[in-house]
N, C-alpha and C. Protein backbone atom coordinates (compact mmCIF):
# COMPACT_ATOMS: atom_id res chain seq x y z
N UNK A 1 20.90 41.18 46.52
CA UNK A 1 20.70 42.58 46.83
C UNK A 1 22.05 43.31 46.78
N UNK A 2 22.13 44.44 45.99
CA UNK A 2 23.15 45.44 46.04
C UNK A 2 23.72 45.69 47.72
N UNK A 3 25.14 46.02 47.70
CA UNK A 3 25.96 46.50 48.89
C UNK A 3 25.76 47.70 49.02
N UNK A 4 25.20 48.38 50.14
CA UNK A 4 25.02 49.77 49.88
C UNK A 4 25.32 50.17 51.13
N UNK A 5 26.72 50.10 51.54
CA UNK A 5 27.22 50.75 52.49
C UNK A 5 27.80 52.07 52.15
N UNK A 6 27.62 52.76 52.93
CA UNK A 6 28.19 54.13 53.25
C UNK A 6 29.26 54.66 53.45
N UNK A 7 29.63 56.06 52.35
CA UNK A 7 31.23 55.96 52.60
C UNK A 7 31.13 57.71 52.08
N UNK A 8 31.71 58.35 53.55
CA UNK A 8 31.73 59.39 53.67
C UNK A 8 33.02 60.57 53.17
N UNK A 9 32.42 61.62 52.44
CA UNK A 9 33.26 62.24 51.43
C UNK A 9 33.86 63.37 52.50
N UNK A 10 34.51 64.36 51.69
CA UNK A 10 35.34 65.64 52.65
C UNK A 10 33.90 66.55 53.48
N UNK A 11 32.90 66.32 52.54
CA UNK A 11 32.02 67.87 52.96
C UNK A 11 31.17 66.40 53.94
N UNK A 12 31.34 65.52 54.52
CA UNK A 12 30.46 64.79 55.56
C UNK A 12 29.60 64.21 54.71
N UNK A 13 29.21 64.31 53.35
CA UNK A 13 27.80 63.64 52.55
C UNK A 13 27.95 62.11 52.42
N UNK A 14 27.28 61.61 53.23
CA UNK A 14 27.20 60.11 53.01
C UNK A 14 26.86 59.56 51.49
N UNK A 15 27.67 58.96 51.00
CA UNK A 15 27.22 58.31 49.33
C UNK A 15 27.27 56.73 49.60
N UNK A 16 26.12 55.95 48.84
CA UNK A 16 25.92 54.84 48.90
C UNK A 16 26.74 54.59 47.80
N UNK A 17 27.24 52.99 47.39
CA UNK A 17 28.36 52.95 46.42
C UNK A 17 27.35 53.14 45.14
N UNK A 18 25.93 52.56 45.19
CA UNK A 18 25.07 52.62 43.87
C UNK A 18 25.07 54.50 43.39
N UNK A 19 25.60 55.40 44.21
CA UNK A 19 25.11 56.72 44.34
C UNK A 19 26.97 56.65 42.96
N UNK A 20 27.64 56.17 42.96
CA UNK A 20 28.90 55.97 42.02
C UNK A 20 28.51 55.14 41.25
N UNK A 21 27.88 54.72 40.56
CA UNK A 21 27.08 54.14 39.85
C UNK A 21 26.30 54.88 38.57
N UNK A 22 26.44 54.89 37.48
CA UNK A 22 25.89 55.98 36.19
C UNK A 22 25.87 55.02 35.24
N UNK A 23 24.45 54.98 34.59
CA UNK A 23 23.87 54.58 33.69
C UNK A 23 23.69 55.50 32.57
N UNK A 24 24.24 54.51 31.15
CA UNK A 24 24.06 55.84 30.06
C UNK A 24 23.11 54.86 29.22
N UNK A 25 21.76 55.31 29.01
CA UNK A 25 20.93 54.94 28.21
C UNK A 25 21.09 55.95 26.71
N UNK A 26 20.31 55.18 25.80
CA UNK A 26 19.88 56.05 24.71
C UNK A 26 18.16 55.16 23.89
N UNK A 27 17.97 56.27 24.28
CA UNK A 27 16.08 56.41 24.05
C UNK A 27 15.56 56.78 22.47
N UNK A 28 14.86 55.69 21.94
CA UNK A 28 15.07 56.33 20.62
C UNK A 28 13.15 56.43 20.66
N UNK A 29 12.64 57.23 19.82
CA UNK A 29 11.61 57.11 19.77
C UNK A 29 11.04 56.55 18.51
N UNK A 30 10.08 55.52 18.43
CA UNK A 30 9.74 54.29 17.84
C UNK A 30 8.57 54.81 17.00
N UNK A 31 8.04 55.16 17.65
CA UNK A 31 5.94 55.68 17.46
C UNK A 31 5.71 56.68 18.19
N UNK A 32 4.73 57.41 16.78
CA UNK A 32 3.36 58.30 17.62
C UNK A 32 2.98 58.63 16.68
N UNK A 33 2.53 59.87 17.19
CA UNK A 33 1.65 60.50 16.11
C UNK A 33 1.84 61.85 14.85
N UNK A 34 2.98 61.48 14.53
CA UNK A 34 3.95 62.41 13.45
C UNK A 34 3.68 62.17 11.72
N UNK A 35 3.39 63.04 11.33
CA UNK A 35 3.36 62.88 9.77
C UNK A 35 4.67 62.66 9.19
N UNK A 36 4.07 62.07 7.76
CA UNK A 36 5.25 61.90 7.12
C UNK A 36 5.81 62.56 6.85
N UNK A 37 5.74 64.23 6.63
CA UNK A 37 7.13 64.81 6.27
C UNK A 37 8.10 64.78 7.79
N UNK A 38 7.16 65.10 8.89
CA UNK A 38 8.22 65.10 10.16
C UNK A 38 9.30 64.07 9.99
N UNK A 39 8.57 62.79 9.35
CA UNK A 39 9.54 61.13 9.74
C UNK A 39 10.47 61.57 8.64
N UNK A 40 10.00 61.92 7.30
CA UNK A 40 11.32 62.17 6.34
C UNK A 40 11.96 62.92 6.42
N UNK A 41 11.72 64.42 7.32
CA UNK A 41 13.29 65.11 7.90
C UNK A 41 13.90 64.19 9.09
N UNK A 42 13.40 63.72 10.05
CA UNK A 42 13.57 62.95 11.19
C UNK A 42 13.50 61.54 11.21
N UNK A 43 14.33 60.60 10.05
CA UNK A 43 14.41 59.54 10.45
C UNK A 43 15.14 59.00 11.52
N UNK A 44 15.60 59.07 12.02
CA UNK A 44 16.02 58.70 13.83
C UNK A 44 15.79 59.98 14.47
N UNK A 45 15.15 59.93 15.93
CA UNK A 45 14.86 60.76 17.08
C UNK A 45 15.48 59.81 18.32
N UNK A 46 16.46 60.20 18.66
CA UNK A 46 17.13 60.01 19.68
C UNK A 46 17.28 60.51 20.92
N UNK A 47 17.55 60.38 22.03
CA UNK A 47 18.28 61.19 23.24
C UNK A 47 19.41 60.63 23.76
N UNK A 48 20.62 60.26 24.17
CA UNK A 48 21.15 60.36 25.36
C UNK A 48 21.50 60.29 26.61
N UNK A 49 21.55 59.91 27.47
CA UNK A 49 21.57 60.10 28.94
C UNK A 49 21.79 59.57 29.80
N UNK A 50 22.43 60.43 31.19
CA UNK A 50 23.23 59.72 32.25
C UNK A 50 22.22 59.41 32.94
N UNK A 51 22.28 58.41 34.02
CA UNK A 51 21.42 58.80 35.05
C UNK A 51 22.11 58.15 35.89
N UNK A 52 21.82 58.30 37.10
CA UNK A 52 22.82 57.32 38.63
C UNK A 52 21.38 56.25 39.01
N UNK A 53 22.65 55.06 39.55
CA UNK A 53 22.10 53.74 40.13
C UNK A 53 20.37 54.18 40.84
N UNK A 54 20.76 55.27 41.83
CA UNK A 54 20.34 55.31 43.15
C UNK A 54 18.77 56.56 42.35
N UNK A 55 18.69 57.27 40.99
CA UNK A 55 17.53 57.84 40.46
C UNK A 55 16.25 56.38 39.96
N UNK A 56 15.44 57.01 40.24
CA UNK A 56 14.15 56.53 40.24
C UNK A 56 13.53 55.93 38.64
N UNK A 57 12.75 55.05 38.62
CA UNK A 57 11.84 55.31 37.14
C UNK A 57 11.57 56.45 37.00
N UNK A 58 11.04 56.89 38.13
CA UNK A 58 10.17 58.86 37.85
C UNK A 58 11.14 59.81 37.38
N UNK A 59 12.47 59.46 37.82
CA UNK A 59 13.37 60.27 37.43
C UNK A 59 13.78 59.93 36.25
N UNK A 60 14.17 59.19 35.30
CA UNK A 60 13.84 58.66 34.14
C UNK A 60 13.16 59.59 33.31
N UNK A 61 11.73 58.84 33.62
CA UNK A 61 11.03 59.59 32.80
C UNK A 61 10.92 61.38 32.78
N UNK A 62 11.28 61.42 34.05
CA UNK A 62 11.14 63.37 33.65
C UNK A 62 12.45 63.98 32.90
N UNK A 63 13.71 63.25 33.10
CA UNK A 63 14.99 62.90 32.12
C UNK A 63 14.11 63.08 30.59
N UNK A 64 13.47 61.77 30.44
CA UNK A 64 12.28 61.60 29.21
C UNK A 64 12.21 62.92 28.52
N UNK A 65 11.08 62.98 29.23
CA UNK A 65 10.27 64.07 28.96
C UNK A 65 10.55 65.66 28.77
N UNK A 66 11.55 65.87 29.83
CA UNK A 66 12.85 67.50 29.28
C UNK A 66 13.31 66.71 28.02
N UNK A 67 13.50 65.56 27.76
CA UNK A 67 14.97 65.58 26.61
C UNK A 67 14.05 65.64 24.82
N UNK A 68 12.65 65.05 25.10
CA UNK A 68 12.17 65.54 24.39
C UNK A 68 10.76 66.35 23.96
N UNK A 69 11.02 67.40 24.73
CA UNK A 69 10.57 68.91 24.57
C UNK A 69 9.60 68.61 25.07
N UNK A 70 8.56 67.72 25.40
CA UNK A 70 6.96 67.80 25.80
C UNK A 70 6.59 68.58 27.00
N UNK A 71 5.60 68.88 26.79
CA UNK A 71 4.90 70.59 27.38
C UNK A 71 3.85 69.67 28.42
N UNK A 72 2.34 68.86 28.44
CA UNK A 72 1.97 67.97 29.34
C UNK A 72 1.78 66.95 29.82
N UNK A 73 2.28 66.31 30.84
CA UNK A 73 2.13 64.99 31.48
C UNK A 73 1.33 64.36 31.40
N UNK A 74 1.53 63.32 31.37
CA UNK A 74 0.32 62.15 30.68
C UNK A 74 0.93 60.97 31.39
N UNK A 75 0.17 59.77 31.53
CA UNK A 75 0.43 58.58 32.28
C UNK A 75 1.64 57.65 31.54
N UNK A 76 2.14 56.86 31.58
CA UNK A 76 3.52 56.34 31.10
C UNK A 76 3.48 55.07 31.56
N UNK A 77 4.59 54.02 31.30
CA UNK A 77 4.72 52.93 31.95
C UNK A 77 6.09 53.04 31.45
N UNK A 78 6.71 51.79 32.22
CA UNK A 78 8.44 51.30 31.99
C UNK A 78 8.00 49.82 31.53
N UNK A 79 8.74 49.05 30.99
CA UNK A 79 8.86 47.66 30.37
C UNK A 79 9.62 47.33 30.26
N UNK A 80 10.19 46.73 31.39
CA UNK A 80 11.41 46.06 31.89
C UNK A 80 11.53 44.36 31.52
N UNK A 81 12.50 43.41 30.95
CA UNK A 81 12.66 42.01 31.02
C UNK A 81 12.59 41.46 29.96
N UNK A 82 11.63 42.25 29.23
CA UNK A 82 11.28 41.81 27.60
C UNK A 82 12.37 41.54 26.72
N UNK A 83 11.80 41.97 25.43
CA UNK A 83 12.78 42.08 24.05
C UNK A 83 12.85 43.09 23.53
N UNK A 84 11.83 43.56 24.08
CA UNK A 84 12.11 45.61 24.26
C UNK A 84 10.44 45.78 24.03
N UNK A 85 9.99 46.95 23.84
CA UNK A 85 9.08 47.77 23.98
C UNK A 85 7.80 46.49 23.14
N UNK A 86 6.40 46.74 24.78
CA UNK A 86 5.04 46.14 24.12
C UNK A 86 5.72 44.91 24.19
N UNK A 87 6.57 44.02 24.78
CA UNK A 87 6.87 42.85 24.87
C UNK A 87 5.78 42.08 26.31
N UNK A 88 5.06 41.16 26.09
CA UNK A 88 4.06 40.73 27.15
C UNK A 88 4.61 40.14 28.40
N UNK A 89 5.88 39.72 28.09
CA UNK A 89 7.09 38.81 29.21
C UNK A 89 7.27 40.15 30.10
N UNK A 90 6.89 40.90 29.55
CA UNK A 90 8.31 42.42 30.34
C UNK A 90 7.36 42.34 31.75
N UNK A 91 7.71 42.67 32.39
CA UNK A 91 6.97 43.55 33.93
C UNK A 91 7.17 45.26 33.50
N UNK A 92 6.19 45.29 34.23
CA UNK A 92 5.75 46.86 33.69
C UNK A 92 5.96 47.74 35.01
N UNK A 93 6.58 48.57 34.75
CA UNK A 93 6.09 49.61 36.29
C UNK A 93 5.47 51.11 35.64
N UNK A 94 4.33 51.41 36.22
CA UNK A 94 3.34 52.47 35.89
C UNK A 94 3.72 53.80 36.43
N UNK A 95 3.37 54.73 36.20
CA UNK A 95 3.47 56.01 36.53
C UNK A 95 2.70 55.78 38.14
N UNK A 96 3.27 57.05 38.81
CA UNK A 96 2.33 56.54 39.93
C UNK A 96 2.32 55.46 41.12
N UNK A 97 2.83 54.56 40.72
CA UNK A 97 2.30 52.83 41.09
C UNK A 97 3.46 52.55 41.95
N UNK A 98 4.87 52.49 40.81
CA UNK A 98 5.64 51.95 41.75
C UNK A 98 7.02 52.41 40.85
N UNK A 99 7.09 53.49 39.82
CA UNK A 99 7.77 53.88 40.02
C UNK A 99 9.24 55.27 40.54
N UNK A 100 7.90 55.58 41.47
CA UNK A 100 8.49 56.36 42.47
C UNK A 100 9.67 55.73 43.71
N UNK A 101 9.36 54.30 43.83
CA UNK A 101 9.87 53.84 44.80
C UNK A 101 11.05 52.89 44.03
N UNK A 102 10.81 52.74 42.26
CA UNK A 102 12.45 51.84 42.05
C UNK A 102 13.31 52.13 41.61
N UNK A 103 14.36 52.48 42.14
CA UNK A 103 15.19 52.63 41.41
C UNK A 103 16.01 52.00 40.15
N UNK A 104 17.01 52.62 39.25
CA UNK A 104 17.53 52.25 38.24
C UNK A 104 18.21 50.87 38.79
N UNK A 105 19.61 50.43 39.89
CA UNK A 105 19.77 49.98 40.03
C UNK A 105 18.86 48.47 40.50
N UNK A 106 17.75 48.69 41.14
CA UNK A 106 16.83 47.65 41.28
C UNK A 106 16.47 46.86 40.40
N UNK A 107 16.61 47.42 39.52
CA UNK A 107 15.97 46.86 38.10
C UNK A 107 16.46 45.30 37.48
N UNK A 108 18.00 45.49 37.95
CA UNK A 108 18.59 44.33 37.79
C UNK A 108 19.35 44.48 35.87
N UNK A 109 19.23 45.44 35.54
CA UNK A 109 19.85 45.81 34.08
C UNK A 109 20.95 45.77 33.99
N UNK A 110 21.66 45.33 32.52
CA UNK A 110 23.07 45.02 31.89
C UNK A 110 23.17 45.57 31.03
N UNK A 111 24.36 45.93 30.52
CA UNK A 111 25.08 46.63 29.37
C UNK A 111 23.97 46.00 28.27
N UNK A 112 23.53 46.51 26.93
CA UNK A 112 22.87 45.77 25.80
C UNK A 112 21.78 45.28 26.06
N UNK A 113 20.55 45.62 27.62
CA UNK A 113 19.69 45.44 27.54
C UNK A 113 18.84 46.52 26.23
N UNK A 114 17.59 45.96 26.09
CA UNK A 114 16.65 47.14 26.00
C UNK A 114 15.38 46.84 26.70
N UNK A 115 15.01 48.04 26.88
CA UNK A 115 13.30 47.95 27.49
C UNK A 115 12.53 48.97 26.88
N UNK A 116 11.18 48.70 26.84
CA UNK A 116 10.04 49.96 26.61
C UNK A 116 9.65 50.89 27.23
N UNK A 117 9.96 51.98 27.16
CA UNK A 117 9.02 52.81 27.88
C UNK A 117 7.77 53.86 26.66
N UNK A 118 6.06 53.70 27.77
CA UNK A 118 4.97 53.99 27.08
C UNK A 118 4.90 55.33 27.41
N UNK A 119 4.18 56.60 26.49
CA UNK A 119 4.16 58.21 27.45
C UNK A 119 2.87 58.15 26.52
N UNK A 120 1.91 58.47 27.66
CA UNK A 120 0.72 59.21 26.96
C UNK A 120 -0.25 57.89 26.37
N UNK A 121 -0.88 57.48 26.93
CA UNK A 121 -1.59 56.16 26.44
C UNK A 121 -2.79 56.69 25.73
N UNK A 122 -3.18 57.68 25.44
CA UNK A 122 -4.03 58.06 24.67
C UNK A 122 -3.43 58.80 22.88
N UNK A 123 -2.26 58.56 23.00
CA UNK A 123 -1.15 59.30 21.84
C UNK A 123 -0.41 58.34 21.33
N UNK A 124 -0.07 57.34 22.31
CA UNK A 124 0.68 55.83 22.28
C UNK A 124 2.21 56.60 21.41
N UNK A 125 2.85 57.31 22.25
CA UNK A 125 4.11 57.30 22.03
C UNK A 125 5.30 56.75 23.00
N UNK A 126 5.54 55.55 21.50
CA UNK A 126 6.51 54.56 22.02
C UNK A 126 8.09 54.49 21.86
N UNK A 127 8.53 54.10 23.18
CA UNK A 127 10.18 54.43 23.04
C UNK A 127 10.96 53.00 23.42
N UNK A 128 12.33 52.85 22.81
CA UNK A 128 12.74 51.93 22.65
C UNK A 128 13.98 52.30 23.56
N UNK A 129 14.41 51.53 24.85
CA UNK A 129 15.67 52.41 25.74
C UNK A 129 16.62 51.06 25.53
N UNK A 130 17.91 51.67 25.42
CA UNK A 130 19.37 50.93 25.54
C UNK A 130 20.15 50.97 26.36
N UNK A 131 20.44 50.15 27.27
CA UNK A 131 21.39 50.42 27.99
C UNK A 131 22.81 49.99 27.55
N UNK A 132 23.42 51.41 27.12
CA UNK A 132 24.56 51.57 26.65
C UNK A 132 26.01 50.92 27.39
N UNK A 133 25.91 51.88 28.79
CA UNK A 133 26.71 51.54 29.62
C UNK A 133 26.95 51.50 30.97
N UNK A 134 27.18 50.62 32.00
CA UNK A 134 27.14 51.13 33.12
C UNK A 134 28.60 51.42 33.91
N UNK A 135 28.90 52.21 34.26
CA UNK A 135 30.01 52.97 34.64
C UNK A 135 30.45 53.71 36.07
N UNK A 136 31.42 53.03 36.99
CA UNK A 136 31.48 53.54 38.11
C UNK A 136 32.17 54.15 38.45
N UNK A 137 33.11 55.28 37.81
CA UNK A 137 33.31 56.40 37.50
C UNK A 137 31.94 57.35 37.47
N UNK A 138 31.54 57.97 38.03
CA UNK A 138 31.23 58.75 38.18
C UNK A 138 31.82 60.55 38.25
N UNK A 139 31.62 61.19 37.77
CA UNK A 139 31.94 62.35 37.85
C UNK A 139 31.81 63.56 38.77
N UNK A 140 32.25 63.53 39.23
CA UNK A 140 32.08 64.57 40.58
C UNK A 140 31.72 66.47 40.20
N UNK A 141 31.14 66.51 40.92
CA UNK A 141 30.39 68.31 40.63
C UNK A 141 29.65 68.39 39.24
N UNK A 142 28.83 67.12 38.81
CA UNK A 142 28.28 67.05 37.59
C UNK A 142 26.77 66.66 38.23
N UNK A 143 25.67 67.46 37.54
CA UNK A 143 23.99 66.75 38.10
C UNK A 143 23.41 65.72 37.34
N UNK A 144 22.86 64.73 37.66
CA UNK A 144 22.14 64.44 37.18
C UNK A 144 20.58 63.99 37.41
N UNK A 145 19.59 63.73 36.29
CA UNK A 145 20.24 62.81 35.08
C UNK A 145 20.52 63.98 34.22
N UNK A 146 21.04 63.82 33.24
CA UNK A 146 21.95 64.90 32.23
C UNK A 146 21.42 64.18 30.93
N UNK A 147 21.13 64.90 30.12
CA UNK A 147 21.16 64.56 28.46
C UNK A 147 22.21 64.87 27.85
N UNK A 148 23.01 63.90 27.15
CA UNK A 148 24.36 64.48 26.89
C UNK A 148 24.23 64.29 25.06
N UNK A 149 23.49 63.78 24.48
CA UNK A 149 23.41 63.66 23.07
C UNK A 149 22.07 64.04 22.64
N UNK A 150 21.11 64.61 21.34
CA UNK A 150 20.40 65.05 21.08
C UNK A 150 20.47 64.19 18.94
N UNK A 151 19.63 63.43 18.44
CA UNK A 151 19.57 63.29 17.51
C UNK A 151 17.97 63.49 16.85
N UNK A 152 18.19 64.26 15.87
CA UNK A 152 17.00 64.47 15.27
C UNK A 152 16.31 65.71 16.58
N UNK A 153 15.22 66.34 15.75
CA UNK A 153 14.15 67.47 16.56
C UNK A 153 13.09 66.21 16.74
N UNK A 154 12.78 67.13 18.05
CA UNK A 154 11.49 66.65 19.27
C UNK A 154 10.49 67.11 17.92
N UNK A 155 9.55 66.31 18.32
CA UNK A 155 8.01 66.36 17.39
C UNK A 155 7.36 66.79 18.36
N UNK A 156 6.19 67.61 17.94
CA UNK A 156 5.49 68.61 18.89
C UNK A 156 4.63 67.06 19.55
N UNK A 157 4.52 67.53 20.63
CA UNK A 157 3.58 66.32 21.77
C UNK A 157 2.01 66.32 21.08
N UNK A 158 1.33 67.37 20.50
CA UNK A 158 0.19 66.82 19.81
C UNK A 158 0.26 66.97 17.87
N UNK A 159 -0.36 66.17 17.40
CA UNK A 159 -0.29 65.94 16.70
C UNK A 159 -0.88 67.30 15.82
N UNK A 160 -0.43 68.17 14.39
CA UNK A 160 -1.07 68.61 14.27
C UNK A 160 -2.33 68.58 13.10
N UNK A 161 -2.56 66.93 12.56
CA UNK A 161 -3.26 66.74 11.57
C UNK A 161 -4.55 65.68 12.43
């Protein structure tokens, strides 16, 4: 189990050390439901992004979901352990279920993992996540999670053929 003692800044805000803790993933999107001219202007669709130890799966995914443009919520899963995304080894955490309560750091993730994450099980758009880097430097007067890179345009969330 992580050390998560408390260590108090100038303005009194207690920070856990995982709260110095920043994860930079990059999320590529794998599948859905996009025609072929979308895929031949958009061969890679990418995102970016920070997030801290101590943010949630839920926070994640709504990271997700601002970074690429989608308008309504739909059910999701995470796929953690695997060989990345739709791997049967992975443990899954569901929308809802349980990952409101885990955080990033819980997860137990390393530099050069990947995992799956599912959005929309009726659309089956699938994403492939990297964990780029983890970094305890943290940046001070910065929010997150933050999208800091953008490759390729968001494809509209429904399909239009």
């Amino acid at each position: 189990m992580m050390d998560r003692k408390s260590v108090k800044t100038k303005k009194s805000k207690k920070l856990t050390k995982s709260d110095k803790v920043l994860y930079t993933f990059e999320v590529f999107l794998i599948s859905g439901p996009m025609d072929d001219e979308f895929i031949d202007k958009n061969p890679v669709i990418s995102r970016t992004m920070e997030i801290r130890g101590t943010h949630t799966l839920e926070d994640l995914h709504n990271a997700i979901f601002r970074a690429f443009d989608r308008e309504e919520e739909h059910m999701y899963e995470f796929q953690i352990g695997g060989d990345g995304p739709n791997d049967p080894k992975a443990e899954c955490y569901e929308s809802n279920q349980t990952d409101t309560a885990t955080t990033i750091e819980l997860l137990g993730i390393k530099e050069g993992d990947i995992f799956g994450y599912w959005f929309d099980f009726g659309d089956d758009w699938w994403h492939q996540i990297n964990l780029i880097s983890v970094s305890k430097d943290v940046p001070k007067g910065k929010k997150y999670p933050k999208i800091t890179k953008k490759v390729g345009k968001s494809p509209p969330q429904y399909s239009q053929y």
